[in-house]
Protein backbone atom coordinates (compact mmCIF):
# COMPACT_ATOMS: atom_id res chain seq x y z
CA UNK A 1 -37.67 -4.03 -24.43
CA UNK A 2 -35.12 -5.70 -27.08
CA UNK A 3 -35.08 -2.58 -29.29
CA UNK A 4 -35.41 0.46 -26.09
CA UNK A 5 -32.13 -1.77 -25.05
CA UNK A 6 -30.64 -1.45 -28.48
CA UNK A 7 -31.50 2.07 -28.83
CA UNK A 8 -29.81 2.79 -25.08
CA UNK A 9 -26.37 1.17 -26.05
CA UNK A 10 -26.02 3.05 -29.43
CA UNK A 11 -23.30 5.18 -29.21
CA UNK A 12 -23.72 8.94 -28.76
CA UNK A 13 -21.99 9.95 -31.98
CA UNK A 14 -23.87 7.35 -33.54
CA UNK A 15 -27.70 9.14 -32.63
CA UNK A 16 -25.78 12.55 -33.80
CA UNK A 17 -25.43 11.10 -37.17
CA UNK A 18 -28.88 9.82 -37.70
CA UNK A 19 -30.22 13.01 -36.39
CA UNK A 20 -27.88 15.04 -39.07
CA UNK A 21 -29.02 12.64 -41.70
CA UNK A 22 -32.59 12.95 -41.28
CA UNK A 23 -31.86 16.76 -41.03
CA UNK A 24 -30.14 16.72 -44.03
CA UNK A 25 -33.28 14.51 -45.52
CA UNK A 26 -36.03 17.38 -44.59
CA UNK A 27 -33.47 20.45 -46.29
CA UNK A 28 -33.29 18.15 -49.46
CA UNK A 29 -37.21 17.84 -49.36
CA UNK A 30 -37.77 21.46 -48.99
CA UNK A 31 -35.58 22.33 -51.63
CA UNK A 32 -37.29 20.33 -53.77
CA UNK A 33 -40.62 22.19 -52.73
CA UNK A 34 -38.77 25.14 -53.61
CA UNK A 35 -37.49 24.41 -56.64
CA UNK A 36 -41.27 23.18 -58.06
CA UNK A 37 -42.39 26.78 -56.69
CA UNK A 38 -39.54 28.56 -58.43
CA UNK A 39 -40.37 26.65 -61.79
CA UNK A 40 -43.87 27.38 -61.45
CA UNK A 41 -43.37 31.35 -61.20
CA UNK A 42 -40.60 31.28 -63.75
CA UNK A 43 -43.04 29.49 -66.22
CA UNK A 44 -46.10 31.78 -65.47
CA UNK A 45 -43.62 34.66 -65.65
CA UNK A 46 -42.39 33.66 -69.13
CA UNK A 47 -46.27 33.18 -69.96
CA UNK A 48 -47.04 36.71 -68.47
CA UNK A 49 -43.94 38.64 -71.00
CA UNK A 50 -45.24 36.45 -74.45
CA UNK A 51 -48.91 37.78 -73.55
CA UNK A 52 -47.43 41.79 -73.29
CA UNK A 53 -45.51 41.32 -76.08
CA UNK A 54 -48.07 40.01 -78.21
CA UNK A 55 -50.63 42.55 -77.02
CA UNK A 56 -48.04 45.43 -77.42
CA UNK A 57 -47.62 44.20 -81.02
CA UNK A 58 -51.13 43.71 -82.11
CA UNK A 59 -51.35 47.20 -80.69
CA UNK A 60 -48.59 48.70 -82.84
CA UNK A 61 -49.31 50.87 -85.77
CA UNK A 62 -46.02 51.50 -87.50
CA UNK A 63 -46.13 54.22 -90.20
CA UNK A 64 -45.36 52.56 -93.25
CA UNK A 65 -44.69 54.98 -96.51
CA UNK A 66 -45.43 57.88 -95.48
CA UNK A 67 -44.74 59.35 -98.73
CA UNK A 68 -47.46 57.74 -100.01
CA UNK A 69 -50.29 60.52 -98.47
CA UNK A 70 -48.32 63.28 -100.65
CA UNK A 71 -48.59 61.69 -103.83
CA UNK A 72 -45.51 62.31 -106.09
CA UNK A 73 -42.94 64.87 -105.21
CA UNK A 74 -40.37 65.69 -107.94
CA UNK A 75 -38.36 67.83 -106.04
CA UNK A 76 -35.45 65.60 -104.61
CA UNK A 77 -34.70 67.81 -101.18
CA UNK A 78 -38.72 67.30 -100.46
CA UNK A 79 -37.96 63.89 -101.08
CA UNK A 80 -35.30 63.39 -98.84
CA UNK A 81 -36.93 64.99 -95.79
CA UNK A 82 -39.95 63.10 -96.14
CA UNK A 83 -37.85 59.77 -96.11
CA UNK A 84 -36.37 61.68 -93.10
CA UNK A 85 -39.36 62.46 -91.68
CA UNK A 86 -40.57 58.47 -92.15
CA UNK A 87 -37.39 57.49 -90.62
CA UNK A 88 -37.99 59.33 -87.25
CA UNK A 89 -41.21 57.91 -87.26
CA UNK A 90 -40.90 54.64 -87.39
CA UNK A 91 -37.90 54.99 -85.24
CA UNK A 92 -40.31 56.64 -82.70
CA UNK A 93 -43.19 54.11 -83.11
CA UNK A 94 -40.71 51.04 -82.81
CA UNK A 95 -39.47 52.90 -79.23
CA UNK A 96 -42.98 53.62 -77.83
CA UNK A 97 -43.13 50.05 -78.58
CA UNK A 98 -40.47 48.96 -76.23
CA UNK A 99 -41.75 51.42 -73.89
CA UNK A 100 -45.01 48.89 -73.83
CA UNK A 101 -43.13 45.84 -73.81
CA UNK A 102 -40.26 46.49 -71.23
CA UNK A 103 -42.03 48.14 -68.03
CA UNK A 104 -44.18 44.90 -67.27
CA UNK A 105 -41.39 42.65 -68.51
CA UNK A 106 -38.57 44.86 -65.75
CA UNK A 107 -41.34 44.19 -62.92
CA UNK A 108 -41.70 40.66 -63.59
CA UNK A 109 -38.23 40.32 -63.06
CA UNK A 110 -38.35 42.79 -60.06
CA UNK A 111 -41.34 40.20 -58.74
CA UNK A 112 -38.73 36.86 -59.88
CA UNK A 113 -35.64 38.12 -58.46
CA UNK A 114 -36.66 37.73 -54.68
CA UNK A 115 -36.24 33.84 -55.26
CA UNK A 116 -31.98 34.01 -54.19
CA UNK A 117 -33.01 35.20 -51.02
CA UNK A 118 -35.43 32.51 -50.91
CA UNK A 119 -32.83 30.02 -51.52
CA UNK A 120 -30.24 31.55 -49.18
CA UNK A 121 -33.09 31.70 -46.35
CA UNK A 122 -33.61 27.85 -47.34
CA UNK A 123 -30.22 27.09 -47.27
CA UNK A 124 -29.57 28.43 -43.88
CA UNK A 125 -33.22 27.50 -42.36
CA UNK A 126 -33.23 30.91 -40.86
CA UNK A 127 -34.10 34.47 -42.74
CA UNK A 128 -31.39 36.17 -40.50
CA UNK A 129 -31.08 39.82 -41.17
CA UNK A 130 -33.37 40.05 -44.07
CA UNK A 131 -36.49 41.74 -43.49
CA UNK A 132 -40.09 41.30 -44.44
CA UNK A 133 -41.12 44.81 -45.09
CA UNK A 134 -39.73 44.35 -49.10
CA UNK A 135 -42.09 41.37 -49.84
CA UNK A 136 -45.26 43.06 -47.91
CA UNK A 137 -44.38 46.23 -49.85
CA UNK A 138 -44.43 44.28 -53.35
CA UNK A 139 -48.06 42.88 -52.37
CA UNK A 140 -49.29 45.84 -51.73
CA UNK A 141 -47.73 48.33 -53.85
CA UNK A 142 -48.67 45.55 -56.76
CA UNK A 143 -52.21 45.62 -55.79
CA UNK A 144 -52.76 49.42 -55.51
CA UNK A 145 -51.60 49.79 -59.28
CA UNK A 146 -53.58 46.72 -60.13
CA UNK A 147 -56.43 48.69 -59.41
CA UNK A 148 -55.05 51.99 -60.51
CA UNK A 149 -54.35 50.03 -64.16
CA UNK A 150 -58.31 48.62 -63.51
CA UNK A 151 -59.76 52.28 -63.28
CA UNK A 152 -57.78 54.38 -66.10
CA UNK A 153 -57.77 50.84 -68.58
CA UNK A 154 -54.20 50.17 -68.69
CA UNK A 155 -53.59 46.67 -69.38
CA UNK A 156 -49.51 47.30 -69.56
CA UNK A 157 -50.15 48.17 -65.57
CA UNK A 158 -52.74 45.33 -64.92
CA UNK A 159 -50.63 42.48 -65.71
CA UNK A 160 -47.38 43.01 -64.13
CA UNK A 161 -48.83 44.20 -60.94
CA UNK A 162 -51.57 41.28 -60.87
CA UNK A 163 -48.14 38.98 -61.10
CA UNK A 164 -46.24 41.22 -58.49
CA UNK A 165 -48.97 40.80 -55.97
CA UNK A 166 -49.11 37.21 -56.08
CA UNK A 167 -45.58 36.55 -55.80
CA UNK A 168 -45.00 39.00 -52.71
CA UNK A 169 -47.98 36.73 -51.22
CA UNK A 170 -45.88 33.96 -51.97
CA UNK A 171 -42.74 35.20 -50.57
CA UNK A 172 -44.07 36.42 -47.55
CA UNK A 173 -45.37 33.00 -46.85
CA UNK A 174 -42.19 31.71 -47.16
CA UNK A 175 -40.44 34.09 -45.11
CA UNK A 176 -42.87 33.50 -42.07
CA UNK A 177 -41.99 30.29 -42.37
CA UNK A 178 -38.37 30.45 -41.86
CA UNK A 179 -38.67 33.25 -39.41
CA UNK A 180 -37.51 32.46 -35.79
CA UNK A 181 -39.83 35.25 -34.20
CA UNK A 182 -43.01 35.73 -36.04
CA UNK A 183 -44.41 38.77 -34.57
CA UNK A 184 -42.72 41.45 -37.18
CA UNK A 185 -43.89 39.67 -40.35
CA UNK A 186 -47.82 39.63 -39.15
CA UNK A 187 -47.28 43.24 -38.24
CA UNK A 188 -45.93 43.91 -41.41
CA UNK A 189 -48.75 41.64 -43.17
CA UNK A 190 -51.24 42.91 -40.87
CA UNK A 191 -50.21 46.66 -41.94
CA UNK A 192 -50.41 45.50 -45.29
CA UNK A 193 -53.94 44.17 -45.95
CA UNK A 194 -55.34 47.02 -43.90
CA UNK A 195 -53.80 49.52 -46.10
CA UNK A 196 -54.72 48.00 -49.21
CA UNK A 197 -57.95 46.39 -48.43
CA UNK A 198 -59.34 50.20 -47.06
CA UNK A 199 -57.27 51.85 -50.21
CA UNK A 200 -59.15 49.58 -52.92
CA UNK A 201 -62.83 49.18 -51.08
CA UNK A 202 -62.69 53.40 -50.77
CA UNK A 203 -61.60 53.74 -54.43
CA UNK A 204 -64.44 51.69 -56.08
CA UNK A 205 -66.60 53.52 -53.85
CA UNK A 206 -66.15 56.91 -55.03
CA UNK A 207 -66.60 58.60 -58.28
CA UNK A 208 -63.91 57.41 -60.67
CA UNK A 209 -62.06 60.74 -60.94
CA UNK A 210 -61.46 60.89 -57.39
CA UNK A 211 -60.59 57.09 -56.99
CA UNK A 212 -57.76 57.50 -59.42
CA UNK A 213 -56.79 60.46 -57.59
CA UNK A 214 -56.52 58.60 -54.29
CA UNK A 215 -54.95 55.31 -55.32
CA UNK A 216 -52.61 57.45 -57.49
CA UNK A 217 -51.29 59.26 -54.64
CA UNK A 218 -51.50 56.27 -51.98
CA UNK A 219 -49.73 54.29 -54.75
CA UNK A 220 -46.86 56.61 -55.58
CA UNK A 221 -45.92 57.00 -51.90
CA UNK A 222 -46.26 53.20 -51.35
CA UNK A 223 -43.89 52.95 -54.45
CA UNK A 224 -41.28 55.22 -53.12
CA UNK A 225 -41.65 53.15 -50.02
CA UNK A 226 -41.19 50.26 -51.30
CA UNK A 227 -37.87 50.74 -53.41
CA UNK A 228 -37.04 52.27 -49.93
CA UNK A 229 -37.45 49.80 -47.92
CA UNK A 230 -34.26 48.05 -48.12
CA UNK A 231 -32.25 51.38 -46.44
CA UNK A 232 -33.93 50.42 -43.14
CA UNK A 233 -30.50 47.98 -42.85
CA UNK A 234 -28.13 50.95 -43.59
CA UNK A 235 -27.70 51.36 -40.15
CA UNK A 236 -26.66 48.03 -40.13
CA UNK A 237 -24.60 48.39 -43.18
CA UNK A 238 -22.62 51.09 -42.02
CA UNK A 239 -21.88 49.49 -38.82
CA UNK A 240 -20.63 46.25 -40.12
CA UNK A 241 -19.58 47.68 -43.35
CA UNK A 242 -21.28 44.82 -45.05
CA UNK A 243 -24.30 44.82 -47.36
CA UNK A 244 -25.13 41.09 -46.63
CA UNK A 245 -28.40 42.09 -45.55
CA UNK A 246 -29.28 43.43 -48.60
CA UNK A 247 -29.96 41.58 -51.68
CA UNK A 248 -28.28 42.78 -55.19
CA UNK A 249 -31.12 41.21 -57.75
CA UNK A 250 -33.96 43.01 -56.11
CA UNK A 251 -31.80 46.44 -56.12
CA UNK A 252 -30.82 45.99 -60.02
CA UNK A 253 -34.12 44.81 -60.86
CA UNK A 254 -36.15 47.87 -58.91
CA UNK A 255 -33.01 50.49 -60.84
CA UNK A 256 -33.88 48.98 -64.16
CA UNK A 257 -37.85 48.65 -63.54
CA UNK A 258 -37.58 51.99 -62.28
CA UNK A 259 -36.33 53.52 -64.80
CA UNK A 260 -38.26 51.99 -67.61
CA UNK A 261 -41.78 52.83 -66.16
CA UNK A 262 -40.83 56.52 -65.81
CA UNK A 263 -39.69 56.86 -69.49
CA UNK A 264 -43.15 54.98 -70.01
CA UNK A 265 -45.05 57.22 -68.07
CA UNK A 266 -43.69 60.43 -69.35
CA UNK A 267 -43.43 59.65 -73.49
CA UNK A 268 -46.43 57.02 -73.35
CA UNK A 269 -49.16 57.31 -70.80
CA UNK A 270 -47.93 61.04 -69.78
CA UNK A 271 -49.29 60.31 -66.06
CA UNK A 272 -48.01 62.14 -63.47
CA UNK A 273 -48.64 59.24 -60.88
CA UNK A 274 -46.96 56.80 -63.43
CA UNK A 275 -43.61 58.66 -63.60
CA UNK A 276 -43.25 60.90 -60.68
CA UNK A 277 -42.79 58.22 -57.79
CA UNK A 278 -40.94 56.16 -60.31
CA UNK A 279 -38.03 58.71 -60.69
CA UNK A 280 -38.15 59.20 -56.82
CA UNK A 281 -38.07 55.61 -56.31
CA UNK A 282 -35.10 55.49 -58.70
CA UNK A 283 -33.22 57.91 -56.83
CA UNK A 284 -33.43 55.85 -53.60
CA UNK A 285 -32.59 52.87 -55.54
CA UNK A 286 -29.11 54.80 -56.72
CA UNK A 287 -29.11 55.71 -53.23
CA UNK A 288 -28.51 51.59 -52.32
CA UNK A 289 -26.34 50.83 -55.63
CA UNK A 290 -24.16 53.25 -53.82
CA UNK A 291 -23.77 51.06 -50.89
CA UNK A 292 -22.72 48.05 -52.98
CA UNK A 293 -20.22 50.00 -54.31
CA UNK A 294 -19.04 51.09 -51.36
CA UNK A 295 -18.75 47.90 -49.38
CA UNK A 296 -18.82 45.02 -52.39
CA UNK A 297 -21.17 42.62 -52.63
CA UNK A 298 -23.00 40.05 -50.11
CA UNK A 299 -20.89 37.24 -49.26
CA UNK A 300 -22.55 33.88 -50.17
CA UNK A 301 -23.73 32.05 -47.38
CA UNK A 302 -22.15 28.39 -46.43
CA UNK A 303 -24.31 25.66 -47.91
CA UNK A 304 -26.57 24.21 -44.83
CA UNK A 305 -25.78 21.00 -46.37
CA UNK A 306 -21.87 21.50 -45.91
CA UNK A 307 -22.34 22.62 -42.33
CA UNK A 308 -24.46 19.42 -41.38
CA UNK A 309 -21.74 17.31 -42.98
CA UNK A 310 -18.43 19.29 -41.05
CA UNK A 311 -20.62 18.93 -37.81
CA UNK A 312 -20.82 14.87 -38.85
CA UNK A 313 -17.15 14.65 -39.14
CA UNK A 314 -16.34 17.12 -35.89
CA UNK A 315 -18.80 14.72 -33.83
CA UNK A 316 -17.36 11.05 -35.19
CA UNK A 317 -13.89 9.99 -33.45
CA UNK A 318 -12.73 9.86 -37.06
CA UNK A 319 -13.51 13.71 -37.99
CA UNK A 320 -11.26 14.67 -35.34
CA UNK A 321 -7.84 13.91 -37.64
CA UNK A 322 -9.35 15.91 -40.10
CA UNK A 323 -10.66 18.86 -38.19
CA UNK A 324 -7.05 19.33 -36.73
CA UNK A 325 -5.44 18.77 -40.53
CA UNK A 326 -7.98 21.62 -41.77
């Protein structure tokens, strides 16, 4: 009775500030969460690019003296194209290198740079206009060329897209979490493991010719798709003439991954599947940089923590002063 007394004669302003503080108590745990999780996929990440790099170079067979396999050539021109010629090819070598080493490496960092929006949707407790359909895109377009990379035994598609597809699990989870009305995401998710689950069960059934065919060509269009996907805000964009709902690491990090993996796929694997919905998906990707340039960048959301502290001083007799100075 003593404390249901005590807890009736507390001042109104007074319960307003406990329930900010234990408000502000929950974001600071959750961040926390967040920041573990965003350590843990940085460090597997880092773990993921010193495992392509070192396969890349124990795959690497650089020509070294060249000369060498004509014996001893007197005459000095002959001389000096062969150096030539050894030149260009190590030149060449050292660049289909790269070519192994930076595709996986640019979609590990498409797959990492999702984590600001994952912060700003943690900051503000709410996703607002961002939509899942980029994150169930990365799952699935990461598991179609996981199994694509399984059934023509390419390991420099297998590993990025085995890391892609986790981490759009991950962010999805996330986002479903924050998200007010749930009902688009587990469309979206729903959509998602239908399409991939009948894609990948149908492929390993069939003869392996035709399965590459067929997760080839569902996987290209789900890659054009996916580097898409952000446009479905333009009519948003255009209206408010702000690209807020839009983030500017995934865009940079799909034009550079895009760009990479068709170089790879013409001068390395020459795969017409590799390189064909790459270059379309980096014309839709231009297609957004366009927008940023257009209408500037995002503005950064207000910290949830600064809002919870303003509303403490607004609701204390004390914050009133203040408010009016500000």
């Amino acid at each position: 009775m003593v404390a249901e007394a005590s807890s009736l004669s507390e001042p109104p302003h007074r319960k307003m500030e406990k329930e900010e503080e234990e408000k502000i108590e929950s974001s600071t745990a959750q961040a926390g969460d967040l920041s573990i999780l965003s350590f843990g996929m940085k460090t597997a990440a880092a773990a993921f690019i010193l495992f392509i790099f070192v396969l890349a170079v124990s795959r690497w067979r650089p020509h070294w003296r060249i000369t060498n396999l004509f014996g001893t050539v007197e005459d000095v021109e002959e001389v000096e194209e062969l150096y030539v010629l050894e030149a260009y090819l190590q030149l060449k070598s050292f660049f289909l290198l790269l070519l192994r080493i930076l595709p996986p490496v640019m979609s590990v960092l498409v797959a990492l740079s999702p984590l600001e929006a994952m912060r700003r949707i943690r900051e503000m407790g709410s996703t607002g206009k961002l939509s899942p359909l980029p994150y169930t895109m990365m799952s699935v377009n990461g598991s179609l060329w996981l199994a694509y990379g399984i059934l023509t035994q390419d390991v420099t598609m297998c590993v990025p897209n085995f890391f892609s597809t986790i981490c759009g699990v991950v962010y999805l989870l996330i986002f479903s979490r924050y998200q007010r009305s749930s009902s688009s995401s587990e469309i979206y998710v729903l959509g998602g493991v239908v399409v991939t689950t009948s894609a990948v069960v149908a492929a390993f059934l069939l003869p392996r010719p035709e399965a590459i065919d067929m997760i080839g060509q569902i996987g290209s269009l789900v890659q054009v798709l996916m580097s898409s996907s952000p446009l479905v805000v333009i009519r948003d964009v255009f209206a408010t003439k702000s690209t807020a709902a839009m983030s500017v690491g995934f865009t940079v990090a799909s034009f550079l991954s895009c760009s990479v993996w068709t170089l790879y796929g013409v001068l390395v694997a020459r795969d017409l599947y590799v390189w064909a919905p790459n270059f379309v998906a980096l014309l839709a990707v231009m297609a957004q940089l366009s927008l940023f340039f257009c209408y500037g960048l995002p503005p950064k959301p207000a910290s949830k923590h600064v809002e919870l502290q303003d509303m403490k001083h607004v609701s204390s007799p004390q914050g009133d002063g203040g408010a009016r100075h500000a």
